[in-house]
Protein backbone atom coordinates (compact mmCIF):
# COMPACT_ATOMS: atom_id res chain seq x y z
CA UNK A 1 47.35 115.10 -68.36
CA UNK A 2 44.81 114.99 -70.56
CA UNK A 3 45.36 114.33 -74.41
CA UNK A 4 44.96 116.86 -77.17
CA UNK A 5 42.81 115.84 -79.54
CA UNK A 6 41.42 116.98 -82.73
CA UNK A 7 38.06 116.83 -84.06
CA UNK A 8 37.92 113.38 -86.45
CA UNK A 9 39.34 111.63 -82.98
CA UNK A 10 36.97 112.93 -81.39
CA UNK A 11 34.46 112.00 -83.74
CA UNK A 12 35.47 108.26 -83.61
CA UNK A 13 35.31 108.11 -79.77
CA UNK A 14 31.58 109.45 -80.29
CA UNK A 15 31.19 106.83 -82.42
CA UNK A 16 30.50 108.60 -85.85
CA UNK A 17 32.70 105.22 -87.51
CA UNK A 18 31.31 102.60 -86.00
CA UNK A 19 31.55 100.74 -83.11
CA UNK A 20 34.93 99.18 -83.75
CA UNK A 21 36.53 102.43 -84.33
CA UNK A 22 35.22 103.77 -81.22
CA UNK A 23 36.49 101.19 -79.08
CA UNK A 24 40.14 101.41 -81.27
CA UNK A 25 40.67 105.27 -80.34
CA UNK A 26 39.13 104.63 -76.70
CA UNK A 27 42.37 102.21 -76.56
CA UNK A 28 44.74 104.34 -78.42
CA UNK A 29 43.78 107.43 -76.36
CA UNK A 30 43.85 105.49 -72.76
CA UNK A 31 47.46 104.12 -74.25
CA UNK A 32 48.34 107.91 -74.57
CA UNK A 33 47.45 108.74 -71.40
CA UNK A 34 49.42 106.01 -70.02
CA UNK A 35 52.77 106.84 -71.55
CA UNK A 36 52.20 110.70 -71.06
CA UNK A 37 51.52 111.87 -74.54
CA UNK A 38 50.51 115.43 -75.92
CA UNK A 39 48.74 114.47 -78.84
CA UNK A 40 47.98 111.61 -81.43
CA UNK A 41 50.06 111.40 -84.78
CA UNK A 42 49.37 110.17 -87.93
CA UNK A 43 50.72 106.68 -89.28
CA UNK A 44 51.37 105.79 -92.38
CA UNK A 45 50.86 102.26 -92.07
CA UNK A 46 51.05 99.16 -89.19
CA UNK A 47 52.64 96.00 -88.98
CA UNK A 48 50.09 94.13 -86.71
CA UNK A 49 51.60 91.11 -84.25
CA UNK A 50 48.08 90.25 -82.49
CA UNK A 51 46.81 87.85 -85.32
CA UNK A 52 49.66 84.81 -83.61
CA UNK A 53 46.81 83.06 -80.99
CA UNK A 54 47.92 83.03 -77.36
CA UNK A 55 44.37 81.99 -75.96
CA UNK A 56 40.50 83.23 -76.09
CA UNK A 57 41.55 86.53 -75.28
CA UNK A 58 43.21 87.23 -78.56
CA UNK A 59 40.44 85.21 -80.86
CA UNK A 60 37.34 87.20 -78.52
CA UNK A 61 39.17 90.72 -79.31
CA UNK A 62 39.20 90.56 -82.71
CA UNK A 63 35.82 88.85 -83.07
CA UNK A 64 34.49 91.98 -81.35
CA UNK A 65 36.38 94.32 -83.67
CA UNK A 66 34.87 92.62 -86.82
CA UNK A 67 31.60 92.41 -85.42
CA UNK A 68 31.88 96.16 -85.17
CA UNK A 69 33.05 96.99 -88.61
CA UNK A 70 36.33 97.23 -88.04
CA UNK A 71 38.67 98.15 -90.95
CA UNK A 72 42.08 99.14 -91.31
CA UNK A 73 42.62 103.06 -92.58
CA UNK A 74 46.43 102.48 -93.32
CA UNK A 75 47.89 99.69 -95.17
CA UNK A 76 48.63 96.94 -92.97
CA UNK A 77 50.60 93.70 -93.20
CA UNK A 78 50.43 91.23 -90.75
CA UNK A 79 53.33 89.34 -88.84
CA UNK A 80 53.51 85.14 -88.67
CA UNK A 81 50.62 83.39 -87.37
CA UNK A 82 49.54 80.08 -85.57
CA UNK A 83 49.89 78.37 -88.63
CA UNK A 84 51.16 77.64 -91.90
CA UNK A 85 48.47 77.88 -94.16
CA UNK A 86 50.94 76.90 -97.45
CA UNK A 87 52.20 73.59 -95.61
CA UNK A 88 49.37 72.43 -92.99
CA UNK A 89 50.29 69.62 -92.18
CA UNK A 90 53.39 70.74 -90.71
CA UNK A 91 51.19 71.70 -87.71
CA UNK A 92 51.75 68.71 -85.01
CA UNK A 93 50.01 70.28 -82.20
CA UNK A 94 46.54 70.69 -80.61
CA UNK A 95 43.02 70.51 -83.51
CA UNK A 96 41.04 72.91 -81.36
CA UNK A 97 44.28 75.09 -80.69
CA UNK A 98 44.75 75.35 -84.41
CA UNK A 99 41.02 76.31 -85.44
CA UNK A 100 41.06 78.75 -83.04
CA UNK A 101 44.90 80.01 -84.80
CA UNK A 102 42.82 79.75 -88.08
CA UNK A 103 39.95 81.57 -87.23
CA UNK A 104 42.42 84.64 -85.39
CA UNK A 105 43.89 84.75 -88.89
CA UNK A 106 40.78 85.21 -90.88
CA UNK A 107 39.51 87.73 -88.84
CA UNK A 108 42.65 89.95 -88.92
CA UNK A 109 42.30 89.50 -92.86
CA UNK A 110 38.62 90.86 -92.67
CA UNK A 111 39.48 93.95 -91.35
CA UNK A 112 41.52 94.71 -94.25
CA UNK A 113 45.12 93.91 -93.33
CA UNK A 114 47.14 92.19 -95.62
CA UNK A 115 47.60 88.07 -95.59
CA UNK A 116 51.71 88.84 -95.78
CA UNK A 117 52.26 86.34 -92.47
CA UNK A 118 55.86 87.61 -92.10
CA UNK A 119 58.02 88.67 -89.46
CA UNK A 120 60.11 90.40 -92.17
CA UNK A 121 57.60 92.84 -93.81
CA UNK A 122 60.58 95.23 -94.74
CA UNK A 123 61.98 92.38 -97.20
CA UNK A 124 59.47 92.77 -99.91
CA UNK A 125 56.12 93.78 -98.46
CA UNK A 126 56.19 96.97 -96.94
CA UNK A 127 59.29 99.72 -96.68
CA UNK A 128 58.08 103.00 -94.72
CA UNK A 129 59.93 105.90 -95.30
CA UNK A 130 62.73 107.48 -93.56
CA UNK A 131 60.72 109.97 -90.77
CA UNK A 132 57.46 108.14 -91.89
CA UNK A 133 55.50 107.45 -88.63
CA UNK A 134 54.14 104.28 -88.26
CA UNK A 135 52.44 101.77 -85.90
CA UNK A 136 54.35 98.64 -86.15
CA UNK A 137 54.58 95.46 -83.86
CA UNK A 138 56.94 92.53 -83.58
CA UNK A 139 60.05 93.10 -81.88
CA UNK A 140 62.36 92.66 -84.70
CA UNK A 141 59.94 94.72 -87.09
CA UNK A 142 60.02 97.85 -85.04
CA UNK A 143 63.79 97.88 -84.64
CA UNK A 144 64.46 97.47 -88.57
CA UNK A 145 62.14 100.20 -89.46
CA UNK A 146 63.86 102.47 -86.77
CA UNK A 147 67.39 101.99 -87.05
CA UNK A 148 68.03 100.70 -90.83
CA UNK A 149 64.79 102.40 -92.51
CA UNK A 150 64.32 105.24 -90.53
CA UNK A 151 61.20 105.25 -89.96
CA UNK A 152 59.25 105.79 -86.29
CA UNK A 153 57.11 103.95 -84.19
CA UNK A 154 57.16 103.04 -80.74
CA UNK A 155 57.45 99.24 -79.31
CA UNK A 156 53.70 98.48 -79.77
CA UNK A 157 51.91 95.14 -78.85
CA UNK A 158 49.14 93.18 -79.46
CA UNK A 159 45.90 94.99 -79.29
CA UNK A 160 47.16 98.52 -79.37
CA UNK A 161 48.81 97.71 -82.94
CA UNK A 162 45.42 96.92 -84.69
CA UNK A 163 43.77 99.17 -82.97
CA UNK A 164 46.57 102.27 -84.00
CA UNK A 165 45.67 100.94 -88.07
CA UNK A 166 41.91 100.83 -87.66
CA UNK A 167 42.40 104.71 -86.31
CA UNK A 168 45.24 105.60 -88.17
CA UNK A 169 46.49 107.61 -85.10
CA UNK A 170 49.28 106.35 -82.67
CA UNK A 171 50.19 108.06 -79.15
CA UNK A 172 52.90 111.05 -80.00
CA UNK A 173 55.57 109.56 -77.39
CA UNK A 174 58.61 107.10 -76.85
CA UNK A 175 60.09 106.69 -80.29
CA UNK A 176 58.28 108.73 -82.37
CA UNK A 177 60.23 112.10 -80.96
CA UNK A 178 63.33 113.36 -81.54
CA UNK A 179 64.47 113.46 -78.02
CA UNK A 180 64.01 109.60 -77.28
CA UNK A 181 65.81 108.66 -80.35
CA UNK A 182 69.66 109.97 -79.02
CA UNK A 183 71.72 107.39 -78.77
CA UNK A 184 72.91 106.97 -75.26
CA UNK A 185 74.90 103.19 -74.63
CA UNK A 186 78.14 103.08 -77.35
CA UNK A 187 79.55 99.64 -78.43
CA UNK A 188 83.24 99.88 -80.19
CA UNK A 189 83.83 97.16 -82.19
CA UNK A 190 86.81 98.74 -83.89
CA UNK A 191 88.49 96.07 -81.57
CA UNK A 192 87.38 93.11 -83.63
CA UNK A 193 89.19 91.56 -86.46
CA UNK A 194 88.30 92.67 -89.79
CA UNK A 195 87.46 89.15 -90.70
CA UNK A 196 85.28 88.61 -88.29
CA UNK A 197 83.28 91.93 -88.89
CA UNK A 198 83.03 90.69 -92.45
CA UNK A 199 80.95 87.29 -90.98
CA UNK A 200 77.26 87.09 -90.52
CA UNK A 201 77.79 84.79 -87.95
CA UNK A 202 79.09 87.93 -85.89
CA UNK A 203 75.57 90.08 -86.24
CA UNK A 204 73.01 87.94 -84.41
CA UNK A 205 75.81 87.74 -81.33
CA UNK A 206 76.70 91.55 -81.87
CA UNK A 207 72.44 91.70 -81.18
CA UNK A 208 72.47 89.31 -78.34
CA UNK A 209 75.25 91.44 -76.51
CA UNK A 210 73.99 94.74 -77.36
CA UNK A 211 70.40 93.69 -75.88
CA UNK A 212 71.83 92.38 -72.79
CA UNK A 213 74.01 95.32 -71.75
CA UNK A 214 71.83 98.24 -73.27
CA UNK A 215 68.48 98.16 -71.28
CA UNK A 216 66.13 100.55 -72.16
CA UNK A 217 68.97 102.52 -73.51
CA UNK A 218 69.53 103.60 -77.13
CA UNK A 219 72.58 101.86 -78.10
CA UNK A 220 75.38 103.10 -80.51
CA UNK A 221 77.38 100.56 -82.54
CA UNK A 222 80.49 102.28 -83.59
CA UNK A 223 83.54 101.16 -86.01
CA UNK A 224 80.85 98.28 -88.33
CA UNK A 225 81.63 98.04 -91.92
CA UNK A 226 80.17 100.76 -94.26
CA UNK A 227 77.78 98.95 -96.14
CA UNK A 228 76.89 96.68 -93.69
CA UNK A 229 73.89 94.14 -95.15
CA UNK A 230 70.19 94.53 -94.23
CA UNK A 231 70.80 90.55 -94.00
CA UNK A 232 73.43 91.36 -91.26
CA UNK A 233 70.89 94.26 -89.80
CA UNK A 234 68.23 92.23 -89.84
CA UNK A 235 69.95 89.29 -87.54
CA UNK A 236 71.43 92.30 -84.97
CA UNK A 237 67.75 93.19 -84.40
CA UNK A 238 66.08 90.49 -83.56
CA UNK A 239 68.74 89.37 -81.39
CA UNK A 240 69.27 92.58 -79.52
CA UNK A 241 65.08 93.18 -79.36
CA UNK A 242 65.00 89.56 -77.69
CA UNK A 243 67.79 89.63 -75.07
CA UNK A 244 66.70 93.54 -74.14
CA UNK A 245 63.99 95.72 -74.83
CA UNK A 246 65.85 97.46 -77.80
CA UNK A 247 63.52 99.12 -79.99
CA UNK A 248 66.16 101.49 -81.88
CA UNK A 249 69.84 101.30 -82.64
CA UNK A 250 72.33 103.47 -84.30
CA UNK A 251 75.02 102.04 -86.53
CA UNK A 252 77.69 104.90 -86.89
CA UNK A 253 78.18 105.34 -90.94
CA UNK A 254 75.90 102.63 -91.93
CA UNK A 255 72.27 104.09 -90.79
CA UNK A 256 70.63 106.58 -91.75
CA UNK A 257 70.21 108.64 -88.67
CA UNK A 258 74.10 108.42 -87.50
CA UNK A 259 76.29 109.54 -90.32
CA UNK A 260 78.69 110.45 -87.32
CA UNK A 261 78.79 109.47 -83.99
CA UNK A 262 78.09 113.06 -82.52
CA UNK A 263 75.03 112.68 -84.85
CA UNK A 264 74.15 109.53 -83.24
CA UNK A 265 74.19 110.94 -79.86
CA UNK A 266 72.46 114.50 -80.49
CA UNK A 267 75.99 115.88 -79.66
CA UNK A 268 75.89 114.50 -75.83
CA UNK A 269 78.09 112.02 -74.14
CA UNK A 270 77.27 108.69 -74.11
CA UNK A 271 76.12 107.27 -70.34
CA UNK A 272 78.63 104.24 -70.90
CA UNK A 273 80.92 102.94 -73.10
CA UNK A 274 81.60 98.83 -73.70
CA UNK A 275 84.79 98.01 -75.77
CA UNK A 276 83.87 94.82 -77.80
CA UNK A 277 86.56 92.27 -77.50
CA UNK A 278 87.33 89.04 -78.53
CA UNK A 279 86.72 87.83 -75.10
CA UNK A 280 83.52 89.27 -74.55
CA UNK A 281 81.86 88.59 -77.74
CA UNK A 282 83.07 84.93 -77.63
CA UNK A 283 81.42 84.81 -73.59
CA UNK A 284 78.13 86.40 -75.54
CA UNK A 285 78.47 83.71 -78.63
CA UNK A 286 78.15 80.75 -76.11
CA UNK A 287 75.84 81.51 -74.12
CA UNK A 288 73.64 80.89 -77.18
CA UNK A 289 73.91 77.62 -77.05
CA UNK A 290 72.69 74.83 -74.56
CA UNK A 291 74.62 72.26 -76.16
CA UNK A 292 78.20 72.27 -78.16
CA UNK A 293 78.40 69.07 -79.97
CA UNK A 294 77.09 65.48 -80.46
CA UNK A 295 74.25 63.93 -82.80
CA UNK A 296 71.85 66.61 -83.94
CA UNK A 297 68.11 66.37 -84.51
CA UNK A 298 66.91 69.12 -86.07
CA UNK A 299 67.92 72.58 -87.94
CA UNK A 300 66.34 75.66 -88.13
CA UNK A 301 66.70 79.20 -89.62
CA UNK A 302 64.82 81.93 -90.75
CA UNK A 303 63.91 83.71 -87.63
CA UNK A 304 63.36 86.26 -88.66
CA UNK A 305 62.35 84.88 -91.95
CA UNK A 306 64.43 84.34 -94.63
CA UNK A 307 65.57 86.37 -97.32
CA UNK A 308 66.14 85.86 -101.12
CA UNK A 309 69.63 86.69 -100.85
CA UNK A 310 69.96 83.97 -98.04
CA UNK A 311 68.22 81.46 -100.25
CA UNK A 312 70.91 81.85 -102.07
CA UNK A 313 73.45 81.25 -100.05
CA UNK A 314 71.82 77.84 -98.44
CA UNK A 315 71.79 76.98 -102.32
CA UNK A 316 75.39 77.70 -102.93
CA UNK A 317 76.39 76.09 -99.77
CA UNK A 318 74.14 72.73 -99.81
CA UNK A 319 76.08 72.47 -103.52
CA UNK A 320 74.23 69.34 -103.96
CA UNK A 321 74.28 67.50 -100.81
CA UNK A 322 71.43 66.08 -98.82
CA UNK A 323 70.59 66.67 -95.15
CA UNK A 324 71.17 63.58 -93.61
CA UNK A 325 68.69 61.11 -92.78
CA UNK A 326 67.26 61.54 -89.35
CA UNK A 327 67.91 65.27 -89.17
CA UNK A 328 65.02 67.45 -90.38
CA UNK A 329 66.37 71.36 -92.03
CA UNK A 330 63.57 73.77 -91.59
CA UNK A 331 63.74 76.65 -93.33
CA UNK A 332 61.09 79.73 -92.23
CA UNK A 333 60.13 82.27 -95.02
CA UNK A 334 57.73 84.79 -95.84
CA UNK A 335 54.84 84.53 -99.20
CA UNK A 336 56.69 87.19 -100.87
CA UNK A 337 60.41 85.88 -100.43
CA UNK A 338 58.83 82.20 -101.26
CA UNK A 339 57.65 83.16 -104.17
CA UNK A 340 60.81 85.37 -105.43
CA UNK A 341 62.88 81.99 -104.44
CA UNK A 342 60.22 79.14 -106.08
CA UNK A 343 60.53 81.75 -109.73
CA UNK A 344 64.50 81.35 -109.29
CA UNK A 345 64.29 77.34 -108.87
CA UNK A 346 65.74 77.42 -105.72
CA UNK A 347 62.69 75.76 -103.41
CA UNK A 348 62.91 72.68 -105.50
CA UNK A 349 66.94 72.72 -104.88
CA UNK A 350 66.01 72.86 -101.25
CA UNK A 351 63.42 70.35 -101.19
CA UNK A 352 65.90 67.72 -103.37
CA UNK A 353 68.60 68.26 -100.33
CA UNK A 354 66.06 67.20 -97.63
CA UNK A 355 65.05 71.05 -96.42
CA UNK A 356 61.02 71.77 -95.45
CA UNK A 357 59.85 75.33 -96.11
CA UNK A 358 58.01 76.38 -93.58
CA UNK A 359 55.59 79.92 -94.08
CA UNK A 360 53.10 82.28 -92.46
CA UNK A 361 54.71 81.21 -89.19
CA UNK A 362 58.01 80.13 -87.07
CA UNK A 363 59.02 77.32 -85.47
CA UNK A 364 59.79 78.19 -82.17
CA UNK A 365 55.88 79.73 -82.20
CA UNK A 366 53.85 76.52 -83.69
CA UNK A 367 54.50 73.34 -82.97
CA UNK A 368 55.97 72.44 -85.86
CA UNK A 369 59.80 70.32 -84.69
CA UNK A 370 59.15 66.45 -83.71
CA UNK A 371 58.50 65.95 -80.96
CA UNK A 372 61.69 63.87 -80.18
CA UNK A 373 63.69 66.58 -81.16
CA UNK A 374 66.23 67.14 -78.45
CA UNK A 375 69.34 69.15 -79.77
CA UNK A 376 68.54 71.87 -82.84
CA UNK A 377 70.98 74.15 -84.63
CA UNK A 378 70.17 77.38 -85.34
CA UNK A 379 71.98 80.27 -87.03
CA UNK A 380 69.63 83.15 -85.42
CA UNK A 381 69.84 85.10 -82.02
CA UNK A 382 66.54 85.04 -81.88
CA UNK A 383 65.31 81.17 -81.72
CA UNK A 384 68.85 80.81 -80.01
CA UNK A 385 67.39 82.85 -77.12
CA UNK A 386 63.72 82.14 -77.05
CA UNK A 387 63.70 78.66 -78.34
CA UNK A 388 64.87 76.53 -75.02
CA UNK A 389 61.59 77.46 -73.02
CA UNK A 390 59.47 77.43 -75.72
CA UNK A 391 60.24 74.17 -77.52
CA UNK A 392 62.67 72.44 -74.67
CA UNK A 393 64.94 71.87 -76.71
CA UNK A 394 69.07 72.18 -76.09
CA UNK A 395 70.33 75.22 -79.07
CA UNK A 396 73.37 75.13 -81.06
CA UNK A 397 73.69 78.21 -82.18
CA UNK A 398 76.05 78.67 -85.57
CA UNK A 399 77.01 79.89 -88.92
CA UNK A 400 74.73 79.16 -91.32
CA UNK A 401 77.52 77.30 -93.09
CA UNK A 402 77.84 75.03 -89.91
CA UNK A 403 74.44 74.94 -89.75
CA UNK A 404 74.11 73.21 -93.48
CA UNK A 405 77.59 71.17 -93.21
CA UNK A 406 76.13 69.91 -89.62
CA UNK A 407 72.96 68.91 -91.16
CA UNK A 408 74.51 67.11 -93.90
CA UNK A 409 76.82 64.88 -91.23
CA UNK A 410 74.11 64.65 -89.13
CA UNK A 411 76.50 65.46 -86.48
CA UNK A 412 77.16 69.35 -84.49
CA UNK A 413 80.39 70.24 -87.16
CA UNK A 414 82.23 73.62 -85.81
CA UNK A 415 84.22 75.49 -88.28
CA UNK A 416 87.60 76.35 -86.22
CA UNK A 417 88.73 79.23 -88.05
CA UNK A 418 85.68 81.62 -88.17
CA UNK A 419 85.73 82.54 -84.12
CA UNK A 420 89.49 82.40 -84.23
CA UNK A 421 91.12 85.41 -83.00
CA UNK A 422 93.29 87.71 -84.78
């Protein structure tokens, strides 16, 4: 079926903006196509993923963008990169490897996109509005702005994502209509003890379950907390966009597009049903982790990146202790957030107790961990999950609070009361 088009995309394919443009709505119209659309929309802006180097390919497609003129018609912030540009000589990997990174970054910044180098552009960089269409990579990314902002845009990927911003026009399918938002997988957690809804520790495992059982279907979390956290949001994202291919979920009474649970689900019946128990979430909790207990090398957090309000907690926990020597604390941030947290005197806190700041990337992307590191602690679903076959490393995955009082006894510490049941 073909795709409707109206005349300024059909301008740009004829080539009336340039080269790069041309090429960018060739893409975003073949992507169309592909995925059955009617018709283009409009975006309001894009969250581009493409400028983190995964060989020539990604360094030779951008090259030929800027050699073309390419330049961004929304406002665009870009997601982590190869390398921390702040701290470089964190980097402990390849030379060539990370001028090639470099150079991927640059260009991206040419075409007009901003230097934010965050995973987390909803923290302080960029907040579309609720129904606001928008192109946005990054797994996490795309689930926060559809289920907690309310916003729409599809699961888009490297390539497609600059080439939606230089165009301004994204394919008019998957979850940018109405249809494909109904929730259809629920999740009752009503079964949970209050205290344990009232953790974060509970959010990134909530994710991690939710991504494994949903599929490609729209999950419903029913019976959370009014008032749940974007903090706690944030972690049940990335964990349930890494363990399935969740790009939207509905939180009954906490976001915005499922005040009730008949809203949530267009007024259908939900294709399954999973009753969240104690004994399920704890079987989705360990198989997080690789490891359980023993010496520990390494901690790190802030996938996705960090927030103010979680600087603030490290601070209140670390209460003046010092990582002990031998471990290394890493803690992963965005420019924004680090410079929110560096005003409030926190960083230098951090830095006293032993912890590196690590920004514009992640460290289970860039080699950034020694290279002796065997057993890490993390507090996020996300490097949980992802981490083992990228670093080969074993994961503990914990509280933040464990994470800090582990780090500090240079030891895997468990606190025995927060998983306990009842």
């Amino acid at each position: 079926m073909a795709v409707r088009l109206v005349d300024r995309d059909r301008a740009m394919l004829g080539g009336a903006q340039g080269e790069a443009a041309r090429l960018a709505m060739e893409i975003v119209v073949a992507m169309a196509e592909s995925v059955g659309a009617e018709r283009l929309v409009d975006i309001a802006s894009g969250h581009i993923d493409g400028a983190l180097y995964h060989g020539k390919v990604s360094l030779d497609f951008a090259e030929r963008l800027v050699a073309g003129g390419g330049r961004v018609r929304v406002p665009t912030t870009l997601n982590v990169g190869s390398l921390d540009l702040l701290h470089p000589g964190l980097y402990r990997g390849d030379e060539d490897t990370a001028r090639a990174g470099r150079r991927l970054m640059e260009l991206y910044a040419e075409m007009g996109c901003r230097p934010t180098w965050t995973c987390a552009p909803y923290q302080k960089d960029a907040r579309p509005a609720f129904g606001e269409h928008v192109a946005w990579a990054e797994s996490n990314a795309i689930v926060f702005a559809n289920s907690v902002l309310g916003a729409r845009t599809d699961r888009y990927g490297d390539f497609i994502d600059i080439c939606a911003a230089i165009t301004g026009r994204a394919p008019y399918a998957g979850l940018h209509l109405d249809e494909n938002r109904r929730g259809e997988i629920l999740f009752r957690v009503s079964g949970l003890p209050g205290r344990l809804l009232g953790a974060d520790v509970l959010y990134p495992v909530l994710g991690h379950l939710v991504g494994l059982e949903s599929g490609t279907l729209v999950p419903v979390i029913d019976g959370l907390p009014a008032g749940t956290s974007e903090d706690r949001l944030k972690a049940l994202s990335a964990a349930a966009a890494s363990s399935g291919s969740v790009g939207l979920f509905h939180a009954v009474g906490v976001t915005p597009e499922a005040p009730t649970l008949e809203a949530a689900l267009q007024g259908a019946e939900a294709v399954r049903t999973i009753e969240v128990t104690m004994e399920r979430i704890a079987r989705a909790r360990d198989s997080l982790s690789t490891a359980t207990e023993g010496d520990l090398d390494a901690v790190s957090v802030g996938t996705p990146h960090f927030s103010v309000s979680e600087f603030e907690q490290l601070v209140g926990q670390l209460d003046g202790a010092r990582v002990a020597d031998g471990v290394a604390f890493y803690v992963s941030t965005g420019r924004s957030v680090l410079a929110e947290a560096e005003s409030r005197g926190w960083i230098e806190v951090c830095e006293r107790a032993g912890v590196t700041i690590v920004a514009d990337t992640c460290t289970y992307v860039t080699p950034i961990l020694r290279s002796d590191a065997r057993v890490v602690m993390t507090n996020s679903g996300k490097w949980a999950y992802y981490a083992p076959g990228n670093l080969d490393v074993q994961v503990v995955f914990g509280s933040l609070a464990e994470c800090v009082r582990s780090a500090v006894e240079g030891k895997v510490w468990r606190d025995p009361e927060v998983w306990a049941d009842g």
